[in-house]
C-alpha atoms as a PDB file:
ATOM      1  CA  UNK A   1       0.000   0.000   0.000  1.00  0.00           C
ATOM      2  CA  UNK A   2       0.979   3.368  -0.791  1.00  0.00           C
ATOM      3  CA  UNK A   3       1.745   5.881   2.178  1.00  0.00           C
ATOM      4  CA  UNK A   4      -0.456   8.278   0.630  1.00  0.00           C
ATOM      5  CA  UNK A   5      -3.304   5.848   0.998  1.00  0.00           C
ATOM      6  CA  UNK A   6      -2.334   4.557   4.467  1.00  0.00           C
ATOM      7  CA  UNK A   7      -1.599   8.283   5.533  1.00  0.00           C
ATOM      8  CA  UNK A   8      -5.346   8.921   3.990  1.00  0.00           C
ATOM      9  CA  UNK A   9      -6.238   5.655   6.099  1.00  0.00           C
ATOM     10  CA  UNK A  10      -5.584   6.517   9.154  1.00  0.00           C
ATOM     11  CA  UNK A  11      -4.293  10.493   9.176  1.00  0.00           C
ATOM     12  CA  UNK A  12      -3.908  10.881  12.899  1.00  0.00           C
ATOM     13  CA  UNK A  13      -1.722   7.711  13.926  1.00  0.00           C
ATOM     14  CA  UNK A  14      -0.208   8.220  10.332  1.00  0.00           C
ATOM     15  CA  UNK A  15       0.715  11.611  11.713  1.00  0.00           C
ATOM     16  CA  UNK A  16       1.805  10.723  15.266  1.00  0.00           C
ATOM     17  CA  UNK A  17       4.277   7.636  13.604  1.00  0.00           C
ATOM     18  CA  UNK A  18       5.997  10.364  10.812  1.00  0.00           C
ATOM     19  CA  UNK A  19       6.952  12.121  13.584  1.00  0.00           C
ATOM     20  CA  UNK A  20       8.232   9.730  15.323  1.00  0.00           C
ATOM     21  CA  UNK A  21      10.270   8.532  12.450  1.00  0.00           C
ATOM     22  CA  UNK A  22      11.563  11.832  12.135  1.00  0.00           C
ATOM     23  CA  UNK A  23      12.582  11.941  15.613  1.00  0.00           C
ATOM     24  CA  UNK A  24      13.765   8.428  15.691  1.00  0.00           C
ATOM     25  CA  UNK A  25      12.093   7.396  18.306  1.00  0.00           C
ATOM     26  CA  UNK A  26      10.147   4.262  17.401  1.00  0.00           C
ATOM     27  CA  UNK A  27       9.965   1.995  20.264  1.00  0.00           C
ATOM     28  CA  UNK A  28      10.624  -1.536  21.034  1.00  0.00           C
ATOM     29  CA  UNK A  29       7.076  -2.802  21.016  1.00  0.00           C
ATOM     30  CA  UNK A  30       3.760  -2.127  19.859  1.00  0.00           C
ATOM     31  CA  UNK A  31       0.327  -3.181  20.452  1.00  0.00           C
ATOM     32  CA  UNK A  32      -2.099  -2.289  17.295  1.00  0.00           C
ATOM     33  CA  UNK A  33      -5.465  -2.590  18.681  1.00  0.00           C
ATOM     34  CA  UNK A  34      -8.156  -2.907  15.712  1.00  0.00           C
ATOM     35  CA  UNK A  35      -7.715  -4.167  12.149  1.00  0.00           C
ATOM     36  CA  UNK A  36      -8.794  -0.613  10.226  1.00  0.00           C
ATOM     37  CA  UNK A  37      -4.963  -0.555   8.530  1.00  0.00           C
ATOM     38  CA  UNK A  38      -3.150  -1.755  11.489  1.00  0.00           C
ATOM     39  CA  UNK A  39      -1.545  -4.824   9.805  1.00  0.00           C
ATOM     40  CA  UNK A  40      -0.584  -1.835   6.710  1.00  0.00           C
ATOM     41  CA  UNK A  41       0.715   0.437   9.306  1.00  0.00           C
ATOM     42  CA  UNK A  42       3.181  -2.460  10.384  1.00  0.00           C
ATOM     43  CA  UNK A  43       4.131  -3.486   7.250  1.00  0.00           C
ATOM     44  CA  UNK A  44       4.826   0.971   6.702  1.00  0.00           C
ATOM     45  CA  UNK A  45       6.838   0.994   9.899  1.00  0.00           C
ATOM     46  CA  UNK A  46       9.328  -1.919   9.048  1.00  0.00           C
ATOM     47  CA  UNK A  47      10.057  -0.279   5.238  1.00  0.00           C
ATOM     48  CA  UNK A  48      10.857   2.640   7.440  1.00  0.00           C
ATOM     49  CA  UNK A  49      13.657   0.763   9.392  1.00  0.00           C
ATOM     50  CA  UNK A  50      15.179  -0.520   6.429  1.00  0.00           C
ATOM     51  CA  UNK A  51      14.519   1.558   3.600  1.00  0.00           C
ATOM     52  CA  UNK A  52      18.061   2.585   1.906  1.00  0.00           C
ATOM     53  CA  UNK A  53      16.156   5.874   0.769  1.00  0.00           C
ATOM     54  CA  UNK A  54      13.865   7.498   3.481  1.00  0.00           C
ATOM     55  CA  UNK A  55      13.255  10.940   3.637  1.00  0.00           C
ATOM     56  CA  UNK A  56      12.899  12.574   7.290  1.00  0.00           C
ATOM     57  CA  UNK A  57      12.544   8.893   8.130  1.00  0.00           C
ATOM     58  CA  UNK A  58       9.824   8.563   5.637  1.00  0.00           C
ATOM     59  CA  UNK A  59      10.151   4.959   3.882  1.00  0.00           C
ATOM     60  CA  UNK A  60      10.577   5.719   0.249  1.00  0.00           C
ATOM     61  CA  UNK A  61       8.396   2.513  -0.925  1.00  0.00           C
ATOM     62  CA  UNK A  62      10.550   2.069  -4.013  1.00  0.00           C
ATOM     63  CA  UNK A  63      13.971   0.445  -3.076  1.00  0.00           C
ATOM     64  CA  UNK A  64      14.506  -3.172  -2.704  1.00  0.00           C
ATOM     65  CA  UNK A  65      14.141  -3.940   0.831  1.00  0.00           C
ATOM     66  CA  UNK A  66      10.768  -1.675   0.831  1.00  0.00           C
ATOM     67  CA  UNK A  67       9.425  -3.722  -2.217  1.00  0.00           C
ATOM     68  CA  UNK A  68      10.568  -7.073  -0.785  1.00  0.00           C
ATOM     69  CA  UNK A  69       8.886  -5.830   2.736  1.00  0.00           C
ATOM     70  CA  UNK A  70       5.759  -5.048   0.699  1.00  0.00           C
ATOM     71  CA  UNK A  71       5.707  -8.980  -0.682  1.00  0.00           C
ATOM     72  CA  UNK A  72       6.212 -10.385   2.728  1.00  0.00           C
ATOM     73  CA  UNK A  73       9.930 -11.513   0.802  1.00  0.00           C
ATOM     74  CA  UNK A  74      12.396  -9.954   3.361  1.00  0.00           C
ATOM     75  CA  UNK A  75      14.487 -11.971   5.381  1.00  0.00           C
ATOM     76  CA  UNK A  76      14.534 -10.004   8.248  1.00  0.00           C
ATOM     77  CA  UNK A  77      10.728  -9.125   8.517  1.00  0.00           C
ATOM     78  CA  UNK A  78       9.116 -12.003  10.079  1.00  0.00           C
ATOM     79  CA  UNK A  79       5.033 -12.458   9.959  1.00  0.00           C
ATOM     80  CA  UNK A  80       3.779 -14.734  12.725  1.00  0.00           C
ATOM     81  CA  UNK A  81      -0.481 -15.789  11.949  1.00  0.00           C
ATOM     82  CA  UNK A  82      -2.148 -18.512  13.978  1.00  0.00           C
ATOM     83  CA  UNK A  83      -2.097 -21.789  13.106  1.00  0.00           C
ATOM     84  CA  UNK A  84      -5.876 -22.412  13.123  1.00  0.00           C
ATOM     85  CA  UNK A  85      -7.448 -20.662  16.762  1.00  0.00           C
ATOM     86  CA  UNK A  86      -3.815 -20.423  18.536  1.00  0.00           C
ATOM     87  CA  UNK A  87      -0.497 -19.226  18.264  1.00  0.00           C
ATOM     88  CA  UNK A  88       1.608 -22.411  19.654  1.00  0.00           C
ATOM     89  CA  UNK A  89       4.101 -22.337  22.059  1.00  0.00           C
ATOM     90  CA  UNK A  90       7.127 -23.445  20.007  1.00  0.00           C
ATOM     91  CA  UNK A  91       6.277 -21.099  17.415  1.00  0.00           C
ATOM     92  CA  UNK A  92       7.018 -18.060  19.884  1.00  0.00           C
ATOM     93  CA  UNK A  93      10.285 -20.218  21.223  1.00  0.00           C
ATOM     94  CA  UNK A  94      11.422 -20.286  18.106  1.00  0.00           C
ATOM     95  CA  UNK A  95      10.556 -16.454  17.577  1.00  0.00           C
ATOM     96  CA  UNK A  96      11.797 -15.853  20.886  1.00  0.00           C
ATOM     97  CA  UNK A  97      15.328 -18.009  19.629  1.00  0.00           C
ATOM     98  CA  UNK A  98      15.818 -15.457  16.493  1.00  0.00           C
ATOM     99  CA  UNK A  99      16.183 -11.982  18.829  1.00  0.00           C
ATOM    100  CA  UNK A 100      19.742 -13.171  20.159  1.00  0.00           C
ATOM    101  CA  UNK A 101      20.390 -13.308  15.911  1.00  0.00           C
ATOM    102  CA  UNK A 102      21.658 -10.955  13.802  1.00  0.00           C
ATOM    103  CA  UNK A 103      19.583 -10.365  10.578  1.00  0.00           C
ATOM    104  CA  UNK A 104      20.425 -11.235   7.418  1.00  0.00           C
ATOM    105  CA  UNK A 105      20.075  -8.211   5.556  1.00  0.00           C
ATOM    106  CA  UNK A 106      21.234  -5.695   8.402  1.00  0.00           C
ATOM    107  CA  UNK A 107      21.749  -5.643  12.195  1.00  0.00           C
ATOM    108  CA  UNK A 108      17.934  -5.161  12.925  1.00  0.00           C
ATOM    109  CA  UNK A 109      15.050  -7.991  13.134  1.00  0.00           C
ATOM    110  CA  UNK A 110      11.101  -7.361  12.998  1.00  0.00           C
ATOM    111  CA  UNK A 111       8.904  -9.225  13.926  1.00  0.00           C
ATOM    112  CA  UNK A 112       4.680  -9.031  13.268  1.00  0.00           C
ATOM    113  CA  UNK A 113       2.730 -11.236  15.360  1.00  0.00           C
ATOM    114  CA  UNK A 114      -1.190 -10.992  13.881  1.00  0.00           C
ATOM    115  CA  UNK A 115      -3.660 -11.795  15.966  1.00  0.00           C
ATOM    116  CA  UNK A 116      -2.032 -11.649  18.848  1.00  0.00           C
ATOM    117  CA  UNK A 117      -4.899 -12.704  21.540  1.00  0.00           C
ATOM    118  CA  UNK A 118      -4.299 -16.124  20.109  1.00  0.00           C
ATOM    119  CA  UNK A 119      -1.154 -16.603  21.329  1.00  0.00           C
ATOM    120  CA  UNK A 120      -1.166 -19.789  23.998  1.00  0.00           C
ATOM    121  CA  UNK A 121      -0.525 -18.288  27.794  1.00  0.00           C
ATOM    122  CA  UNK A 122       2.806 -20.045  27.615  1.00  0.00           C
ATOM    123  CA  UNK A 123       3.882 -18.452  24.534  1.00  0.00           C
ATOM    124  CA  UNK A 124       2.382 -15.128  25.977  1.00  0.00           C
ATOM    125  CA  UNK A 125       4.796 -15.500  29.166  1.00  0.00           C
ATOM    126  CA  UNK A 126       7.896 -16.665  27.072  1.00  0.00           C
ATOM    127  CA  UNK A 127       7.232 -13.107  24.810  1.00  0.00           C
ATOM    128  CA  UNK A 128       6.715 -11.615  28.086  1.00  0.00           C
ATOM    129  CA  UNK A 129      10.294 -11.930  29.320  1.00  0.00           C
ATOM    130  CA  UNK A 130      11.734 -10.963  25.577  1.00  0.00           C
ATOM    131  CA  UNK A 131       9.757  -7.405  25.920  1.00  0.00           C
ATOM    132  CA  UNK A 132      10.812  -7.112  29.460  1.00  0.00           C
ATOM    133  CA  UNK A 133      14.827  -7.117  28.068  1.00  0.00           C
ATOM    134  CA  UNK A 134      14.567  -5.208  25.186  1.00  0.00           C
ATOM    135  CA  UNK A 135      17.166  -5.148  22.438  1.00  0.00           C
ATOM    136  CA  UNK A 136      18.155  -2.244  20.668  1.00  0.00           C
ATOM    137  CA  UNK A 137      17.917  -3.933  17.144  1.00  0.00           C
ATOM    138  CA  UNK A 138      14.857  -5.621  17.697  1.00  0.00           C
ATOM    139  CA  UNK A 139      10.847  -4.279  16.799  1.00  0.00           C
ATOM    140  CA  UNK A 140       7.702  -6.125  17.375  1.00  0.00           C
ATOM    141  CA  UNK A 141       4.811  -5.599  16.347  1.00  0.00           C
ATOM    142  CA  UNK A 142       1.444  -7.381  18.109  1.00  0.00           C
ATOM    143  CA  UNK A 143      -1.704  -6.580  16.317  1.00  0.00           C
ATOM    144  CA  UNK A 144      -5.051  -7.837  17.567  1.00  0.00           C
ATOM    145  CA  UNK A 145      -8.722  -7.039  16.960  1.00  0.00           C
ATOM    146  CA  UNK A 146      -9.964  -8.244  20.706  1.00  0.00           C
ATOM    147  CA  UNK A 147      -7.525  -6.324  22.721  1.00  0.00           C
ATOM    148  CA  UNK A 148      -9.657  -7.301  26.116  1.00  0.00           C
ATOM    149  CA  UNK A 149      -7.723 -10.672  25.228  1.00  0.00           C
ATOM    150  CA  UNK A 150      -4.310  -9.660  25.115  1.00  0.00           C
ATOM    151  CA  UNK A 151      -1.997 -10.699  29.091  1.00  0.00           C
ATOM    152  CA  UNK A 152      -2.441  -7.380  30.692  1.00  0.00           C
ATOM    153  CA  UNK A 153       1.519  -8.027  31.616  1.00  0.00           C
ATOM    154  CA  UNK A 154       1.827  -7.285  28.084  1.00  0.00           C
ATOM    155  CA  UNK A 155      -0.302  -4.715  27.623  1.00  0.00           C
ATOM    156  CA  UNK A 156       1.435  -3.029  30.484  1.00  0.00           C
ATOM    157  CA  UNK A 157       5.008  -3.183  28.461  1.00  0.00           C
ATOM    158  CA  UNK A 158       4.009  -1.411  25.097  1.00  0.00           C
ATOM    159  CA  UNK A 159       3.526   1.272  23.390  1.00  0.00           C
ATOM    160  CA  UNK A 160      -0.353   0.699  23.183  1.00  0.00           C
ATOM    161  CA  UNK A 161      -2.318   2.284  19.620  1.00  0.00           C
ATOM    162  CA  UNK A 162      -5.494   2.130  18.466  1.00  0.00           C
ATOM    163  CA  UNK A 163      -7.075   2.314  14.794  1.00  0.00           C
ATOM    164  CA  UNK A 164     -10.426   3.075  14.407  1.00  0.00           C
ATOM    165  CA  UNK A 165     -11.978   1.477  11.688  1.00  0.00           C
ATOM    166  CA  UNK A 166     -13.386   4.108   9.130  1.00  0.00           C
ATOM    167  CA  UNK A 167     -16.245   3.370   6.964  1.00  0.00           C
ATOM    168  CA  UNK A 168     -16.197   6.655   4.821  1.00  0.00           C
ATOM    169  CA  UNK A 169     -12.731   6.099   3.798  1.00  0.00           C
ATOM    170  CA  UNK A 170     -12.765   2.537   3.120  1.00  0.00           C
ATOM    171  CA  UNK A 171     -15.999   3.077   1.102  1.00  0.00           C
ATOM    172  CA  UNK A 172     -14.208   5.270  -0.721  1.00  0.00           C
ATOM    173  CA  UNK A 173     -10.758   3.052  -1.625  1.00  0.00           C
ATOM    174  CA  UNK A 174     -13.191   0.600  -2.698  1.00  0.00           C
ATOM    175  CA  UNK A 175     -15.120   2.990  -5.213  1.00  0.00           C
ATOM    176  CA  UNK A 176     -11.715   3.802  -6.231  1.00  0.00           C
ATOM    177  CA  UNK A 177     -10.965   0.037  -7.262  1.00  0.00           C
ATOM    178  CA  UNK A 178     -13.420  -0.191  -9.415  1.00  0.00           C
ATOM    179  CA  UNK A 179     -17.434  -1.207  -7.277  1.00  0.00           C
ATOM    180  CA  UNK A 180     -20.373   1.053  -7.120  1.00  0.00           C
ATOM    181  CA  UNK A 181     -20.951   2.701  -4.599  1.00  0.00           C
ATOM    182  CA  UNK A 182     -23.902   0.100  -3.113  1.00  0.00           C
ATOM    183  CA  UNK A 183     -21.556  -2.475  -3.074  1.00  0.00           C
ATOM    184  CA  UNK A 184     -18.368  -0.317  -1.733  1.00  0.00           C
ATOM    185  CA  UNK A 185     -20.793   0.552   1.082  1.00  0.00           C
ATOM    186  CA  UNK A 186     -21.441  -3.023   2.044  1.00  0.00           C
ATOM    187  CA  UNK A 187     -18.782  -4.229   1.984  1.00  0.00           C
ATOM    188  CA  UNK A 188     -17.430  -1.710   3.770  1.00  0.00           C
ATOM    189  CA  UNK A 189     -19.754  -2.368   6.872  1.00  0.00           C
ATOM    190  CA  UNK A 190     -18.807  -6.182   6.349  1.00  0.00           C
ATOM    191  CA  UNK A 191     -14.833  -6.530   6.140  1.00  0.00           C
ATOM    192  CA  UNK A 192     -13.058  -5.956   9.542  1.00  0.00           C
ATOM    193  CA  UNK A 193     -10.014  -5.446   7.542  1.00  0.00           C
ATOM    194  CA  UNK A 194      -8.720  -3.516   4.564  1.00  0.00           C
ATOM    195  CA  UNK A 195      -6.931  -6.690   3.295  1.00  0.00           C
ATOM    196  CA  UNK A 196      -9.835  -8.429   3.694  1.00  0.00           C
ATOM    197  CA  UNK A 197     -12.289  -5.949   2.180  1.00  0.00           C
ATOM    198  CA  UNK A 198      -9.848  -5.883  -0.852  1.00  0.00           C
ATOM    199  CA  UNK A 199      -9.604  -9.255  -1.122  1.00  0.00           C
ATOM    200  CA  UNK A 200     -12.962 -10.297  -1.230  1.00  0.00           C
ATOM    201  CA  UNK A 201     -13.731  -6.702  -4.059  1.00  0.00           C
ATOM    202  CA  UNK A 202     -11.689  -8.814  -6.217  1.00  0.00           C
ATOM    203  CA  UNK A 203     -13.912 -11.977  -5.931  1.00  0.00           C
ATOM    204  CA  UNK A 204     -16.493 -12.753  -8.337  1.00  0.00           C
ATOM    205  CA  UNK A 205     -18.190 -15.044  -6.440  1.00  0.00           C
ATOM    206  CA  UNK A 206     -18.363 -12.464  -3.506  1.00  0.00           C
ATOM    207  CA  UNK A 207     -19.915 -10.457  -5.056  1.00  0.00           C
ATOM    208  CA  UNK A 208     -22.567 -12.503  -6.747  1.00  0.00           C
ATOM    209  CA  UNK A 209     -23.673 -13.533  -3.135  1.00  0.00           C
ATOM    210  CA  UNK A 210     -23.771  -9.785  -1.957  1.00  0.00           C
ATOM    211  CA  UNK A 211     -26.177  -9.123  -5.240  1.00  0.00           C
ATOM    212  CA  UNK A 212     -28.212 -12.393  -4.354  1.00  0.00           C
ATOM    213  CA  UNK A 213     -28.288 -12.202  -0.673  1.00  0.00           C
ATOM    214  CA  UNK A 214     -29.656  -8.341  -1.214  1.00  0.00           C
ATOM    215  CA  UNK A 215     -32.783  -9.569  -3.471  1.00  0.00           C
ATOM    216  CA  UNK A 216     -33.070 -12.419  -1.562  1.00  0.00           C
ATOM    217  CA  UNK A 217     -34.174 -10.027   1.777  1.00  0.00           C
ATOM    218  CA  UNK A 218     -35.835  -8.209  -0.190  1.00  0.00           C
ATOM    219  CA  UNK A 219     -38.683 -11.117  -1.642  1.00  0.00           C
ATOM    220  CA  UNK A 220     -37.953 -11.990   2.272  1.00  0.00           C
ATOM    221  CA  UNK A 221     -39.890  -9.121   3.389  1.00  0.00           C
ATOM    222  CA  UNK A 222     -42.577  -8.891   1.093  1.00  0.00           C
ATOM    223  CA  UNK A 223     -43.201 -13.073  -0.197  1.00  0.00           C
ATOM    224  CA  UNK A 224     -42.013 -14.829   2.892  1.00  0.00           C
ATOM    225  CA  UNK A 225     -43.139 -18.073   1.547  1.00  0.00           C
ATOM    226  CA  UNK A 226     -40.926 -17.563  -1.877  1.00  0.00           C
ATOM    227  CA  UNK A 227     -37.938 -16.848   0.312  1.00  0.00           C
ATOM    228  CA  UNK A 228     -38.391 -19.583   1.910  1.00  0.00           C
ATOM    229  CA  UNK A 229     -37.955 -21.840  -1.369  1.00  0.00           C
ATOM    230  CA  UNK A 230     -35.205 -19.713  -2.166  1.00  0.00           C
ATOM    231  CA  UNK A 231     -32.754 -20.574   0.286  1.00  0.00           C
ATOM    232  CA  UNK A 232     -30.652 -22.967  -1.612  1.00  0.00           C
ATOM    233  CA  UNK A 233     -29.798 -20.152  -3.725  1.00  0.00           C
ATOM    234  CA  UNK A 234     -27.959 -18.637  -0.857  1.00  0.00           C
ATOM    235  CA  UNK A 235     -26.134 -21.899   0.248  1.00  0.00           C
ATOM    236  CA  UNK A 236     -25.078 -22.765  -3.098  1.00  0.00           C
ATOM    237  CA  UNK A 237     -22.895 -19.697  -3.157  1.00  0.00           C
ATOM    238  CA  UNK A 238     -20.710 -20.434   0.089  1.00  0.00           C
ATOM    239  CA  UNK A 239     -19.350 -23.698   0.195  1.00  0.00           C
ATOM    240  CA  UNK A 240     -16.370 -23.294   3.093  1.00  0.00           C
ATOM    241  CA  UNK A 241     -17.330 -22.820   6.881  1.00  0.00           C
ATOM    242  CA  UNK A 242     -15.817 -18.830   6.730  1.00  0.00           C
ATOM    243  CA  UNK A 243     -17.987 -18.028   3.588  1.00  0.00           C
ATOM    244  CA  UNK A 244     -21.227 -19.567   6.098  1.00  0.00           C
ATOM    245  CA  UNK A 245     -19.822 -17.022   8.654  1.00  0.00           C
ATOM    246  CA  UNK A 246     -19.615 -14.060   6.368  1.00  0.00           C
ATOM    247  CA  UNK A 247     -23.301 -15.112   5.045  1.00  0.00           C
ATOM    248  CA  UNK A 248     -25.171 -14.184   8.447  1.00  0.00           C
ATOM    249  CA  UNK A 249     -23.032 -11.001   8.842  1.00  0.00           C
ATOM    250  CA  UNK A 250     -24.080  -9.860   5.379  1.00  0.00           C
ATOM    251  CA  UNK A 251     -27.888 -10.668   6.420  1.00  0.00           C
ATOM    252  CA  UNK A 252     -27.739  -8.993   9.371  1.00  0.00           C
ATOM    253  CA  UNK A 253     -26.395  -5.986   7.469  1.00  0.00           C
ATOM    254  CA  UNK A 254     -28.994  -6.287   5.372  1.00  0.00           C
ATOM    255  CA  UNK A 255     -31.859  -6.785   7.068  1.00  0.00           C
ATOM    256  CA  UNK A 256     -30.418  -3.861   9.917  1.00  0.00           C
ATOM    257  CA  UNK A 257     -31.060  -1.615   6.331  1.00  0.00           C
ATOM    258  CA  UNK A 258     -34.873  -2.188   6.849  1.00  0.00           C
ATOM    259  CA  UNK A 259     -35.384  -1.095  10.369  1.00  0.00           C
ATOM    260  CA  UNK A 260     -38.301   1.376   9.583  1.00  0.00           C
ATOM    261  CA  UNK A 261     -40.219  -2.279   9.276  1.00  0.00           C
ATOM    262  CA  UNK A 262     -41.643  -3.394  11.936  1.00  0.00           C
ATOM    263  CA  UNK A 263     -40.759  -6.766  11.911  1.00  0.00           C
ATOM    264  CA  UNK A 264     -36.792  -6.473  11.445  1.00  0.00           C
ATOM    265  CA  UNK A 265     -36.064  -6.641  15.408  1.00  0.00           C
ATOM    266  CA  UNK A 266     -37.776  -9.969  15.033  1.00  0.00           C
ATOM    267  CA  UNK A 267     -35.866 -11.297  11.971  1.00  0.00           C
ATOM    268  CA  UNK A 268     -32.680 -10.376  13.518  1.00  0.00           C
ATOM    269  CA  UNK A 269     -33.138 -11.942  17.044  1.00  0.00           C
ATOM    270  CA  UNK A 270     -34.292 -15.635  15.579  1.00  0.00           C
ATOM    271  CA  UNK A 271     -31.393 -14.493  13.256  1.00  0.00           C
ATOM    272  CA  UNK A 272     -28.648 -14.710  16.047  1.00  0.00           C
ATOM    273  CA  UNK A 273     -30.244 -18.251  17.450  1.00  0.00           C
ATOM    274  CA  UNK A 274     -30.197 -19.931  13.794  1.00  0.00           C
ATOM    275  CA  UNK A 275     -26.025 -18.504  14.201  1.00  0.00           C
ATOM    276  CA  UNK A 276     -25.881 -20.291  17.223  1.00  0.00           C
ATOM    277  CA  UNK A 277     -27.617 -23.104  15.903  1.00  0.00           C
ATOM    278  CA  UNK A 278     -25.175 -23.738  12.822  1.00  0.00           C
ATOM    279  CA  UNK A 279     -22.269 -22.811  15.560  1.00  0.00           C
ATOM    280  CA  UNK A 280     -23.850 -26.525  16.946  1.00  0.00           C
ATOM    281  CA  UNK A 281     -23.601 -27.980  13.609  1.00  0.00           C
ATOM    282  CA  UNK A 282     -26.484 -27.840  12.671  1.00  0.00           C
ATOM    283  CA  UNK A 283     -26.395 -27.626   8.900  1.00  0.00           C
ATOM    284  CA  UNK A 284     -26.499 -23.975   7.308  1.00  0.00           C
ATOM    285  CA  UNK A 285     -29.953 -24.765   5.345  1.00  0.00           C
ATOM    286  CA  UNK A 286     -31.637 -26.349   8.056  1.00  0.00           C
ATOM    287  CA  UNK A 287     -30.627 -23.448  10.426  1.00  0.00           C
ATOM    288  CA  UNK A 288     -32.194 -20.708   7.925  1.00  0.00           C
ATOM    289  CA  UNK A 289     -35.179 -22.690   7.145  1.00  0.00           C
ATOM    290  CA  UNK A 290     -35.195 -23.059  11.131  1.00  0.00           C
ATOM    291  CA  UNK A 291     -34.935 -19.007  11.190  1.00  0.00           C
ATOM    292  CA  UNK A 292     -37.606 -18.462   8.649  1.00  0.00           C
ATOM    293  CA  UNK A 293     -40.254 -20.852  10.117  1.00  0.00           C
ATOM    294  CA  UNK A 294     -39.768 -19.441  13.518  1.00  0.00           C
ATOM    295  CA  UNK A 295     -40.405 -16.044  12.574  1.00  0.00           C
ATOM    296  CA  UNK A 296     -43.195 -16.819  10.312  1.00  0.00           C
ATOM    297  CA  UNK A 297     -44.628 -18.152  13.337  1.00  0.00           C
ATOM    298  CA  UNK A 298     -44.127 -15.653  15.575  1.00  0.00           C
ATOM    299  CA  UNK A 299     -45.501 -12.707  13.249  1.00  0.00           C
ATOM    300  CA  UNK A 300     -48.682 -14.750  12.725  1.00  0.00           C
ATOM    301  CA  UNK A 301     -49.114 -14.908  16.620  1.00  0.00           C
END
């Protein structure tokens, strides 16, 4: 991403970590709270420590090490992601191993752990003691979307910032690359991250289901009975168990469009139990059907 959209992103943190840069200042450890650009603003940060051609500290995003940073290609940039629901143990050991190294490329070592509340308590604790003893050639990065989650032992060691997710601007980038402005909107509300809102802008298939899913609450609301034998054109379009997930998010977008009708706060309560029902494995179809049944029901008293 280019600092002119990450500086457009988030202006104020954008703002507080040029001047930092400029003063050279940038400490040891960070926690990113929130996913609006976070990941972006780590990725920003680590071009600035290596870059061969910053300006006032400003990365210059066109060398080698910035472009190789950019591609996730540089040695000396490491990107740590959950393996499934946790970060294991060893995989911090290891981390934990490569401080006492030298890098590759220069003297200095980053390291971006993503979703950081995931980390296993022991691999927490064995971080702990690294950000305790800081080294001077050594930045990490801990970004997390459930903050509440993170050791408070860590929380009380770094340099704590949050990043606001913003709607208006993210609707915007995604105009930009190329949706309408219904669909940038929507999607907007939906993704909790920019990678993922461009990600899925780029999908087909996404957005197929946002155009179905949209008609398909609105013949909900006025032919209950004809939604009902349309639900198999909503499950045919998401196969995997995260697609499923995004599904009832988009509905409950949807549906919270339609508030001025009366029987929305309806919909999206029996909404939230036919979640919790697929949660239990109960199959996606079964648990909508389940959803509009029950509501038909309870609107007909």
């Amino acid at each position: 991403m280019k600092k002119e959209e990450l500086q457009g992103l988030q202006p104020p943190i954008y703002q507080l970590f040029q001047t930092v840069l400029q003063q050279g200042r940038l400490a040891h450890a960070y926690l990113f709270s929130g996913n609006f650009a976070s990941f972006e603003m780590a990725i920003f940060l680590s071009q600035a420590i290596f870059c061969d051609n910053k300006v006032a500290g400003i990365p210059c995003g066109q060398c080698r090490a910035c472009r190789l940073i950019e591609q996730g290609e540089f040695t000396d940039v490491n990107v740590i992601s959950p393996q499934g629901n946790t970060i294991k143990t060893e995989t911090i050991r290891d981390l934990v191993k490569q401080f006492s190294q030298s890098g590759f490329e220069a003297n200095q070592q980053v390291f971006i752990i993503r979703d950081a509340e995931k980390m296993h308590p022991n691999a927490a604790n064995s971080l702990l003691k690294v950000i305790e003893e800081p080294q001077s050639d050594t930045r990490i990065f801990l970004l997390t979307n459930q903050e509440q989650e993170v050791l408070a032992t860590i929380k009380s060691r770094v340099q704590m910032v949050d990043f606001p997710k913003n709607i208006h601007i993210l609707e915007r980038l995604l105009e930009e690359r190329g949706l309408v402005k219904t669909q940038a909107q929507l999607l907007a509300r939906l993704a909790t991250t920019i990678e993922e809102a461009e990600q899925l802008a780029g999908q087909k298939s996404f957005l197929e289901l946002m155009a179905v899913a949209k008609r398909w609450i609105e013949v909900l609301l006025t032919q209950p009975n004809k939604a009902y034998l349309q639900v198999g054109r909503l499950i045919r379009l998401v196969d995997e168990k995260s697609d499923q997930a995004r599904l009832f998010h988009l509905l409950t977008l949807l549906l919270a469009e339609q508030m001025a009708n009366p029987l929305i706060l309806t919909y999206l309560e029996n909404l939230q139990l036919a979640q919790l029902q697929w949660r239990s494995h109960v199959s996606l179809q079964n648990a909508l059907e389940y959803w509009l049944l029950s509501t038909e029901k309870q609107v007909k008293g």
